[in-house]
N, C-alpha and C. Protein backbone atom coordinates (compact mmCIF):
# COMPACT_ATOMS: atom_id res chain seq x y z
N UNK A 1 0.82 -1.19 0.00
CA UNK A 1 0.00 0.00 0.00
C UNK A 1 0.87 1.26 0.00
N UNK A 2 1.58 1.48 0.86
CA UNK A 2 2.80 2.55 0.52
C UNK A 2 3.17 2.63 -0.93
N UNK A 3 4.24 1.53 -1.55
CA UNK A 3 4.06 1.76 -2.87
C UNK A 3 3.12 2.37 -3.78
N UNK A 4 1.82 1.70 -3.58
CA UNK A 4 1.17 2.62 -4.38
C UNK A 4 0.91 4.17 -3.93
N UNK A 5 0.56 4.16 -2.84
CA UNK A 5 0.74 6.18 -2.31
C UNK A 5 2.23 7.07 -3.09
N UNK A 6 3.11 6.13 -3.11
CA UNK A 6 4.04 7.32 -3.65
C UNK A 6 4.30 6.99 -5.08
N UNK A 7 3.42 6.16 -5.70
CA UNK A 7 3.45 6.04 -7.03
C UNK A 7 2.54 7.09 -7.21
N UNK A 8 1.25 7.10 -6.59
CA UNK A 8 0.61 8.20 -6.84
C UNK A 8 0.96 9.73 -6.90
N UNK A 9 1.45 9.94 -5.58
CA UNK A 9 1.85 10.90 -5.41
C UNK A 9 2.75 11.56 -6.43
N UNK A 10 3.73 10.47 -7.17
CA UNK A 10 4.54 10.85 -7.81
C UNK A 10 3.74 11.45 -9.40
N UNK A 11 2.83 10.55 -9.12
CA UNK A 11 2.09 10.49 -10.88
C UNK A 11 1.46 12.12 -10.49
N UNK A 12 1.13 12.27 -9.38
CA UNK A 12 0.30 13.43 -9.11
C UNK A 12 1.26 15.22 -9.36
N UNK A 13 2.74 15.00 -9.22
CA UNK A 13 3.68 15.92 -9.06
C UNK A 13 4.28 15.88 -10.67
N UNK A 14 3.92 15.05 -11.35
CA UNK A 14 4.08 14.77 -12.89
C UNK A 14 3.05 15.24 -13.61
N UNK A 15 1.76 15.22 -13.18
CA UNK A 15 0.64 15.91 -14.10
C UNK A 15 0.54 17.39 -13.80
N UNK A 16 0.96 17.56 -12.27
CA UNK A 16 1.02 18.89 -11.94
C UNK A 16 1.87 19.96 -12.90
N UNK A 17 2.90 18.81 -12.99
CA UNK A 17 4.47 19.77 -13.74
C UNK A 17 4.29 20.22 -15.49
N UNK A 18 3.41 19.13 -15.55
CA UNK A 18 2.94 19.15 -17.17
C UNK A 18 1.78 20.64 -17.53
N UNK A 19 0.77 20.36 -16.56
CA UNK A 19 -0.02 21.21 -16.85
C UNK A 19 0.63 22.84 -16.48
N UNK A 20 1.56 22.90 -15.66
CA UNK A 20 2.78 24.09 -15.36
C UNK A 20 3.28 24.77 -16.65
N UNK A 21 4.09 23.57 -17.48
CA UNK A 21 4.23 23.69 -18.64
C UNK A 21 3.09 24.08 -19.58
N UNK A 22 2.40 23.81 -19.89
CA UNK A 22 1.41 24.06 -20.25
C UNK A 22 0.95 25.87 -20.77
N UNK A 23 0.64 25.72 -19.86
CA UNK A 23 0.34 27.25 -18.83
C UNK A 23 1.63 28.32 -19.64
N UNK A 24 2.54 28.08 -19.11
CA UNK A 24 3.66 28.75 -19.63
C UNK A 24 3.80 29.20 -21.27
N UNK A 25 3.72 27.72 -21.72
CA UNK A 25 3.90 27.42 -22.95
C UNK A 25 2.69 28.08 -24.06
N UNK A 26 2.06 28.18 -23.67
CA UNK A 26 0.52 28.93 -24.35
C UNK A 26 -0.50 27.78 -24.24
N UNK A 27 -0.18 26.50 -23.78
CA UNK A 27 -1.02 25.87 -24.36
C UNK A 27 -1.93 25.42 -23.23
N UNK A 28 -2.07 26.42 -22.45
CA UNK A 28 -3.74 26.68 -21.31
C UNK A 28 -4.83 26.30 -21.62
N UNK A 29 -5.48 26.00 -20.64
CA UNK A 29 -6.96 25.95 -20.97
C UNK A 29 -7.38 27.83 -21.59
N UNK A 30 -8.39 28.06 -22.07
CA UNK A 30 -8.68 29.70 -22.64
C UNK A 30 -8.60 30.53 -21.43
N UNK A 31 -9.23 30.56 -20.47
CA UNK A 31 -9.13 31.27 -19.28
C UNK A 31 -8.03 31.47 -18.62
N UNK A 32 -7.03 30.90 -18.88
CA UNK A 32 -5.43 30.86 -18.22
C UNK A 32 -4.62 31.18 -19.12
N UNK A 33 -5.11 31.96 -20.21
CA UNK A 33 -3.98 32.15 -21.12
C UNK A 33 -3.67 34.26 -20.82
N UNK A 34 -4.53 34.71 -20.66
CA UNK A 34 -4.15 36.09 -19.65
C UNK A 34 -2.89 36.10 -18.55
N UNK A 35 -2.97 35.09 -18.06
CA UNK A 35 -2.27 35.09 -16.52
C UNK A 35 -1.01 34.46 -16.70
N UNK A 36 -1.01 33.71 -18.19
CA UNK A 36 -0.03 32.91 -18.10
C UNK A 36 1.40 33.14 -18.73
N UNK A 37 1.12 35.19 -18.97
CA UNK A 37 2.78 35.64 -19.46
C UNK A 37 3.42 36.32 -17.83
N UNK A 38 2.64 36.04 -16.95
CA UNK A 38 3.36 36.45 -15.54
C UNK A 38 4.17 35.90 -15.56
N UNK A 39 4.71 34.98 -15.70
CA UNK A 39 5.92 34.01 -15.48
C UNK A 39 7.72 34.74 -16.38
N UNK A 40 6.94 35.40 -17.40
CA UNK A 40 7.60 36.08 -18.31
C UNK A 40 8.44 37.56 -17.33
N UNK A 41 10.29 37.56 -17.28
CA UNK A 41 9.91 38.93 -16.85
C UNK A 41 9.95 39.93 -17.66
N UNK A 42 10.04 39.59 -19.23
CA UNK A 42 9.65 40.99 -20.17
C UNK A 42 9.04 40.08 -21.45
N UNK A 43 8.58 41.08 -22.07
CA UNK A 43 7.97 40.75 -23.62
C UNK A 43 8.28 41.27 -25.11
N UNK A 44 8.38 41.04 -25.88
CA UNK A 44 8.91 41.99 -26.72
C UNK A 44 7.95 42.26 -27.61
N UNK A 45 7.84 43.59 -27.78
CA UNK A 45 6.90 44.18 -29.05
C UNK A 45 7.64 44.51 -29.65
N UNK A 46 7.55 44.25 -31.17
CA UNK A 46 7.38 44.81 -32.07
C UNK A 46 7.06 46.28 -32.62
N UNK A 47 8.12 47.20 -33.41
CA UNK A 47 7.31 48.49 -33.48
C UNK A 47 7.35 48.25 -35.24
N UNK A 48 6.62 49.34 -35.32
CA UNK A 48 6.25 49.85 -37.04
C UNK A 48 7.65 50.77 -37.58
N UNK A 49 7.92 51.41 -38.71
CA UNK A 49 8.69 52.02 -39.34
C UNK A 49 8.48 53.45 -38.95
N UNK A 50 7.18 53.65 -38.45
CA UNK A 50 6.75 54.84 -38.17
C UNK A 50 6.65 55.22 -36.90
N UNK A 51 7.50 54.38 -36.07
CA UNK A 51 8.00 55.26 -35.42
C UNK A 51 9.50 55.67 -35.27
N UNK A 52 10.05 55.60 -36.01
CA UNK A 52 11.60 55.71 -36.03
C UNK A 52 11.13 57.16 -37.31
N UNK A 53 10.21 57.23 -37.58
CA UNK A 53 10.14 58.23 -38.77
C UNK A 53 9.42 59.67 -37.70
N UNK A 54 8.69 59.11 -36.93
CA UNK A 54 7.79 60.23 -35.37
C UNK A 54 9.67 60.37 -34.87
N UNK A 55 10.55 59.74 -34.30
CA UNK A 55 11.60 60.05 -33.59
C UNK A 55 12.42 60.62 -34.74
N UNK A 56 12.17 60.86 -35.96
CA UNK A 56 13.31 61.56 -36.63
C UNK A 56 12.76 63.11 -36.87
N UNK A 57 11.36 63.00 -36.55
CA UNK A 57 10.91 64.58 -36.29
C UNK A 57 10.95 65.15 -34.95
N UNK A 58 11.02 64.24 -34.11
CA UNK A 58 11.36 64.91 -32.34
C UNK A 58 12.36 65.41 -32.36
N UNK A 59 13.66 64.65 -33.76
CA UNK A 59 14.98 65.23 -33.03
C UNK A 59 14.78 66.39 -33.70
N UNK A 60 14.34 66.86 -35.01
CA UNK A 60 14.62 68.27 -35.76
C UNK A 60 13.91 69.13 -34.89
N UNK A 61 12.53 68.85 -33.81
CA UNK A 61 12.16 69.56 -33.07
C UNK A 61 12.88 69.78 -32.32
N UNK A 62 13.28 68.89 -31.59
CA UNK A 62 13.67 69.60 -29.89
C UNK A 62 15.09 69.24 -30.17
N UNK A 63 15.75 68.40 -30.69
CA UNK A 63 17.89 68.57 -31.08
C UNK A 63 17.56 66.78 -30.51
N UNK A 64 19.09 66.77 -31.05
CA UNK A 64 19.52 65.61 -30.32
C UNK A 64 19.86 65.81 -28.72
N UNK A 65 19.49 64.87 -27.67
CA UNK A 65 19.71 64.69 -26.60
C UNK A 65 18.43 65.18 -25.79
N UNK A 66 17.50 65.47 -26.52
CA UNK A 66 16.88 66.73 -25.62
C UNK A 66 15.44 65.79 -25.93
N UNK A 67 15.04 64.51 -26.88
CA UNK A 67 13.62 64.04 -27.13
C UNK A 67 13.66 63.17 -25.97
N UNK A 68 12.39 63.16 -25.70
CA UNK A 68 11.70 62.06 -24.52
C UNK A 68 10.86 60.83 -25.19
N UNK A 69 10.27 59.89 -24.35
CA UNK A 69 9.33 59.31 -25.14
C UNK A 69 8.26 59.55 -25.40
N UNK A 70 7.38 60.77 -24.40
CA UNK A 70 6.81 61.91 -25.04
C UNK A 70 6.46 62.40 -26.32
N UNK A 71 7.78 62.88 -27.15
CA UNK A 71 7.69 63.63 -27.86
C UNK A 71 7.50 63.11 -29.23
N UNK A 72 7.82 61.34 -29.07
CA UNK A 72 7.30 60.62 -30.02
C UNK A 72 6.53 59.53 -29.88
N UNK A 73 5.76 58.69 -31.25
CA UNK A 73 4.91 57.95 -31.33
C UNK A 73 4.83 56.76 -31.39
N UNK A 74 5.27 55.67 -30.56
CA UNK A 74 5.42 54.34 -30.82
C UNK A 74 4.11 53.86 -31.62
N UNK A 75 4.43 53.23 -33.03
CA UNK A 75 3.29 52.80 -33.72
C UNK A 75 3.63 51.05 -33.21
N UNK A 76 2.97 50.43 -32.84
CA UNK A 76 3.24 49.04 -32.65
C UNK A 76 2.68 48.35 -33.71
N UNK A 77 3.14 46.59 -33.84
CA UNK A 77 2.49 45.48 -34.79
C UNK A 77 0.92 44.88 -34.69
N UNK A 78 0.50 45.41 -35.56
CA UNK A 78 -1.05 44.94 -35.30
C UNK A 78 -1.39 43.63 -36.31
N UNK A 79 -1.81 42.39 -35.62
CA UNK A 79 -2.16 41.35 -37.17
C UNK A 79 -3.63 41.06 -36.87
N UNK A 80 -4.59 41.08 -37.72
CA UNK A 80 -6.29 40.81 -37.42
C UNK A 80 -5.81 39.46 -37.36
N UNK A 81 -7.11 39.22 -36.36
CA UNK A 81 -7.53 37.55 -35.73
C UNK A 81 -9.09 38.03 -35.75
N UNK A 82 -9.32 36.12 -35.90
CA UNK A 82 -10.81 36.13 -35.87
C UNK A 82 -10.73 35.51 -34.35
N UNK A 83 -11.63 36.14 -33.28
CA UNK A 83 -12.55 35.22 -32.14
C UNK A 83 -13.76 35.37 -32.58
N UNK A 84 -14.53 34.06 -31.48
CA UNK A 84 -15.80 34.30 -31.12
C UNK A 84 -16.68 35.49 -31.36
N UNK A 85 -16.32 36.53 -30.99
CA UNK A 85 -16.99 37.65 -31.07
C UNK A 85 -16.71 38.52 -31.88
N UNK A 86 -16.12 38.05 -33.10
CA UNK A 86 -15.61 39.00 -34.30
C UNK A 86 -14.22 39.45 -34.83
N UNK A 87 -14.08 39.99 -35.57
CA UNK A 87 -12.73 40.20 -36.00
C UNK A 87 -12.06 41.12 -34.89
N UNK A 88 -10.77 41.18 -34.93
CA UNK A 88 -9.87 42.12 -33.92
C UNK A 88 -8.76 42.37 -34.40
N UNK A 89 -8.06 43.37 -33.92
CA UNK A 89 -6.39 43.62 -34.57
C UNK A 89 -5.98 43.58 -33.10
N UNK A 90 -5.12 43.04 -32.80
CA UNK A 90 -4.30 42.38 -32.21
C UNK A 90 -3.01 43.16 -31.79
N UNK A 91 -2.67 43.18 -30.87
CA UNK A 91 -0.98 43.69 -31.16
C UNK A 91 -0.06 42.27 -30.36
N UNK A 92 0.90 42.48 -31.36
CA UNK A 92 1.67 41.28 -31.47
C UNK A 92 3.04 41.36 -30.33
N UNK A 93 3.09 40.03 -29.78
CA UNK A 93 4.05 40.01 -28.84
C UNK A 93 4.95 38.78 -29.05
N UNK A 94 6.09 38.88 -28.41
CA UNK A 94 7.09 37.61 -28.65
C UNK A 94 8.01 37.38 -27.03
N UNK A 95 7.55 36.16 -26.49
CA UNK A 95 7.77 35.94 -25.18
C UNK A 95 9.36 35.45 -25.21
N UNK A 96 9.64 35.52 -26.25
CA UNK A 96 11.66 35.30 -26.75
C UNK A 96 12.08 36.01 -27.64
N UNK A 97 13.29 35.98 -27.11
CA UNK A 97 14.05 37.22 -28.04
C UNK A 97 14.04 36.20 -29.60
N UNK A 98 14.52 34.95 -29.23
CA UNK A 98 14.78 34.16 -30.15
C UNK A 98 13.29 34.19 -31.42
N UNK A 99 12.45 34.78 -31.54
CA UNK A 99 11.32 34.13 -32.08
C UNK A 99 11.12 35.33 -32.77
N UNK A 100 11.50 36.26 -32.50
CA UNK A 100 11.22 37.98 -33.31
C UNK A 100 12.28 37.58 -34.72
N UNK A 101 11.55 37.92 -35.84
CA UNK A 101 11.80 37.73 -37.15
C UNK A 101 13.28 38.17 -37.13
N UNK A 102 14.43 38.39 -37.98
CA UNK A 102 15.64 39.23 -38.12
C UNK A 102 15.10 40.25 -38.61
N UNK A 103 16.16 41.19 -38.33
CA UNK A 103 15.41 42.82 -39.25
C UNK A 103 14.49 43.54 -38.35
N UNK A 104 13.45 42.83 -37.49
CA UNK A 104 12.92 43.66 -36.79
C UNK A 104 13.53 44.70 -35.89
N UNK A 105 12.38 45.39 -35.40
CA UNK A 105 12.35 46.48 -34.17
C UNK A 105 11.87 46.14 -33.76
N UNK A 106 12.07 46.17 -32.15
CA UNK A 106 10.95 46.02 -31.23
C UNK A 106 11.54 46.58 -29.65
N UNK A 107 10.75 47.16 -29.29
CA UNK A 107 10.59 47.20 -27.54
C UNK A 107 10.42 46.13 -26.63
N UNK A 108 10.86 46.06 -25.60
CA UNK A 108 11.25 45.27 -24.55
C UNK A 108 10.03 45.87 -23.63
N UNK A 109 9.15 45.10 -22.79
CA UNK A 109 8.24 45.75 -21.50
C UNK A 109 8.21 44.72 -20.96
N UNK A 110 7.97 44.99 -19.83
CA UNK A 110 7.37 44.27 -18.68
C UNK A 110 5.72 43.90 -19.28
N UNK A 111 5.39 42.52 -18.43
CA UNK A 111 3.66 41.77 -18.94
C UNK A 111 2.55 42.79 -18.61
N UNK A 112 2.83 43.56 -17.63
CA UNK A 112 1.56 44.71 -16.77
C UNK A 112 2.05 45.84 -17.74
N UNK A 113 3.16 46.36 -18.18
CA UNK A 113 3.64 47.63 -18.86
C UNK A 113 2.99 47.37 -20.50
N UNK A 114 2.85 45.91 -21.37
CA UNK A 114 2.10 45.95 -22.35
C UNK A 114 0.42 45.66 -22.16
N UNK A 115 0.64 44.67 -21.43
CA UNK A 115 -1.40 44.71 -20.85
C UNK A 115 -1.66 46.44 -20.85
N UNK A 116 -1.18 47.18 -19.80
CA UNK A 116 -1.53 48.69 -19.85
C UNK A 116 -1.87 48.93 -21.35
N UNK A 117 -0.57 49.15 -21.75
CA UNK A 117 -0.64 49.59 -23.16
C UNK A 117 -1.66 49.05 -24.32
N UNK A 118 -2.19 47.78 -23.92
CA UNK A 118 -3.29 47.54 -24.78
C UNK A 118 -4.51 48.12 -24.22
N UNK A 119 -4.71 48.10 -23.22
CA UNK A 119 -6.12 48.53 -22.53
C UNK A 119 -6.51 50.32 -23.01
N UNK A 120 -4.81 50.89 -22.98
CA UNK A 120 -4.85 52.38 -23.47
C UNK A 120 -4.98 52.25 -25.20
N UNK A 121 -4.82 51.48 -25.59
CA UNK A 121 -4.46 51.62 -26.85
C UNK A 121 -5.78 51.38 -27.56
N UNK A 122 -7.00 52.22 -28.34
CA UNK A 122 -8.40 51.95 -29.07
C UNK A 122 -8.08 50.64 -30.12
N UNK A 123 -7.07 50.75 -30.62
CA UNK A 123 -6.78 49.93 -32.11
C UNK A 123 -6.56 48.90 -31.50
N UNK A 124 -5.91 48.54 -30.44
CA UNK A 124 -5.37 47.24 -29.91
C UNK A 124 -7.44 46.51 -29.23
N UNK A 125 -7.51 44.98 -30.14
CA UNK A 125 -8.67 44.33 -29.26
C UNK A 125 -7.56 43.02 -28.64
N UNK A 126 -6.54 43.39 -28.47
CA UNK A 126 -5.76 41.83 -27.75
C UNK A 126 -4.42 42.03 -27.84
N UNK A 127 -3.87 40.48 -27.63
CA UNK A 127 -2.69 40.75 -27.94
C UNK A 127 -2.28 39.15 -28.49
N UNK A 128 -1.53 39.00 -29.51
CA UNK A 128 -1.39 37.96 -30.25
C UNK A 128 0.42 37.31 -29.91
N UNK A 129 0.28 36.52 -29.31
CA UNK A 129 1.72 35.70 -28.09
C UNK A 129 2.17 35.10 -29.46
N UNK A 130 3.53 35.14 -29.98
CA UNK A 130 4.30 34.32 -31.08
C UNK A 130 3.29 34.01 -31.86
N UNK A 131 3.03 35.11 -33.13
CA UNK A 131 2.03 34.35 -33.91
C UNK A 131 3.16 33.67 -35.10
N UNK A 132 4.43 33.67 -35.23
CA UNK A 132 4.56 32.71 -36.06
C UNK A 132 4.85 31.79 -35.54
N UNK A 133 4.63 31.23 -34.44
CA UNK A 133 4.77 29.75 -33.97
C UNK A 133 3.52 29.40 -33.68
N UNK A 134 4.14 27.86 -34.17
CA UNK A 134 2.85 26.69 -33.91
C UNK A 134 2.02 26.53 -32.65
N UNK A 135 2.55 27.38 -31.52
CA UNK A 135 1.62 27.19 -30.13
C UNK A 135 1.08 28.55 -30.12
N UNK A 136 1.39 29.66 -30.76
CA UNK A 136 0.70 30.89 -30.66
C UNK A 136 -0.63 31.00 -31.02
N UNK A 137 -0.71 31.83 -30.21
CA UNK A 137 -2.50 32.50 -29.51
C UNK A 137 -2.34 33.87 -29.24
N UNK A 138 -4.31 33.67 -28.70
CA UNK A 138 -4.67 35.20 -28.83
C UNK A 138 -5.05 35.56 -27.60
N UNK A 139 -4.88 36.80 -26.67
CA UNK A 139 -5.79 37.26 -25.64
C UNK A 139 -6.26 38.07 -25.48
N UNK A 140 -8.04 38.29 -25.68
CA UNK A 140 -8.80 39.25 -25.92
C UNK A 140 -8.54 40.08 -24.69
N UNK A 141 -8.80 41.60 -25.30
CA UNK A 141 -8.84 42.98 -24.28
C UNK A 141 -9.90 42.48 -23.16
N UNK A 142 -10.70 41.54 -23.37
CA UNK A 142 -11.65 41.68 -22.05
C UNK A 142 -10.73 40.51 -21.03
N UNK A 143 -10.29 39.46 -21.44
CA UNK A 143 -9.25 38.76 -20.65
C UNK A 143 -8.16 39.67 -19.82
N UNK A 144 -7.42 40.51 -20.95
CA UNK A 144 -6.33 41.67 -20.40
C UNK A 144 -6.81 42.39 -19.42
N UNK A 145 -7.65 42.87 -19.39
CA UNK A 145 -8.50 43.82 -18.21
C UNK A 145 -8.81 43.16 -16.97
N UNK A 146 -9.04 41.60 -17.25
CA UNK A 146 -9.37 40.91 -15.92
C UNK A 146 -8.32 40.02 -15.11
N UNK A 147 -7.04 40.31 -16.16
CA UNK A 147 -5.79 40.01 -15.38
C UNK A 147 -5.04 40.91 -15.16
N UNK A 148 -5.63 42.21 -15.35
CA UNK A 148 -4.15 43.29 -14.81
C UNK A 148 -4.01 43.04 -13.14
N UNK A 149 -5.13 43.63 -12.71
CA UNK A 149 -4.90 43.16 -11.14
C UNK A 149 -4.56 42.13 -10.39
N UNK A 150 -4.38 41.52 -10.92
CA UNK A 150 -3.49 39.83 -10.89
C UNK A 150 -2.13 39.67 -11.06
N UNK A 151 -1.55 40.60 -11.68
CA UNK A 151 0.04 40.35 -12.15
C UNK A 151 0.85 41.26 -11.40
N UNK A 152 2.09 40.70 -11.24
CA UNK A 152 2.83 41.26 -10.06
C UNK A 152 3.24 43.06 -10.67
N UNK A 153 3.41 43.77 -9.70
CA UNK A 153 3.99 45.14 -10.03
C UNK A 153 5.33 45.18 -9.92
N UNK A 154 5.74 45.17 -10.94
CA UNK A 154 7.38 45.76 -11.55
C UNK A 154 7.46 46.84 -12.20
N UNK A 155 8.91 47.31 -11.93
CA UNK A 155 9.28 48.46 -12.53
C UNK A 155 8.97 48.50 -14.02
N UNK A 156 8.66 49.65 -14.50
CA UNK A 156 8.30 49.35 -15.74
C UNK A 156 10.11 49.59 -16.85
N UNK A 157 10.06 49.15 -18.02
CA UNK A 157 11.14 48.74 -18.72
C UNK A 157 11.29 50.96 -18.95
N UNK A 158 12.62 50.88 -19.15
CA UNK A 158 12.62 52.08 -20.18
C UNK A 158 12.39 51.89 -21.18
N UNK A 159 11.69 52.82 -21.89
CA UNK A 159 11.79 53.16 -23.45
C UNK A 159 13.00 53.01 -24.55
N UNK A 160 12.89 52.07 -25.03
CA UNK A 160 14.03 51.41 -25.88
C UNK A 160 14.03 50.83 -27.17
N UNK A 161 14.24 51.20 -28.21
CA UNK A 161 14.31 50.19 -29.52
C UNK A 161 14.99 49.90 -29.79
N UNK A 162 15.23 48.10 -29.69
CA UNK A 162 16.36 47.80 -30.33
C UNK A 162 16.19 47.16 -32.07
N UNK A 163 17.02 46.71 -32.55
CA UNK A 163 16.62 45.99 -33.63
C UNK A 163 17.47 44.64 -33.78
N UNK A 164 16.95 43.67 -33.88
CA UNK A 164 17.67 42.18 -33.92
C UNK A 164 18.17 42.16 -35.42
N UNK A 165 18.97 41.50 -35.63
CA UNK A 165 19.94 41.17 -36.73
C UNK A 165 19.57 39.85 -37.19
């Protein structure tokens, strides 16, 4: 009888670890897929061309050294998805550096610093986790809204574009 208790137990700390994975991995039940870039401690967005074209008019405004992130316009990656409840544009995220196309731009944030940013953002209905990989998904603005208060408070990232090679 022992034997079997810690066979169990064991089988029990094995399904636990899987569905962990899971979770992480995107591949949640729908309701756990909000909660499940906490684990993440940054994300990477993606920006547009236009904003490196908004920061080349901040500098003729205000000089070099002197623009904020203020003074320009981060345009981010938007790709339409269909849900349940209709079409949406999306803004696109990549939970690895490794998975952002070459050539891109993108910003670095914290999971609560882009949730914000979608909830502020009209154009954004979600946010779309590695859409060129095979486990990528979608999480609607009404999910985002019901996990902000859920995710831990960190400093938020500075304002940064880098571009991967």
């Amino acid at each position: 009888m022992i034997g079997a208790f810690n066979y169990r137990r064991c089988l029990n700390v094995i399904i636990a670890s899987v569905v962990l994975c899971g979770i992480v991995s995107g591949c949640a039940p729908e309701k756990n897929k909000a909660l499940s870039l906490q684990f993440f401690d940054e994300v990477y967005v993606p920006v547009d061309m236009m904003t490196f074209l908004s920061m080349d008019e901040a500098l003729k405004e205000h000089g070099y050294g002197k623009v904020s992130a203020s003074n320009t316009k981060t345009v981010y990656t938007y790709k339409p998805v269909q849900l349940e409840g209709g079409d949406i544009s999306a803004l696109v995220i990549y939970t690895d550096i490794s998975f952002i196309p070459s050539g891109s731009s993108f910003q670095p944030m914290r999971v609560r610093q882009c949730y914000e940013t979608v909830i502020s953002d009209d154009q954004a209905g979600g946010v779309f986790v590695n859409p060129e990989r095979a486990n990528g998904y979608v999480i609607p603005r009404s999910d985002i809204g019901a996990a902000l208060p859920k995710l831990p408070k960190k400093e938020p990232l500075a304002w940064a574009i880098h571009i991967k090679q």
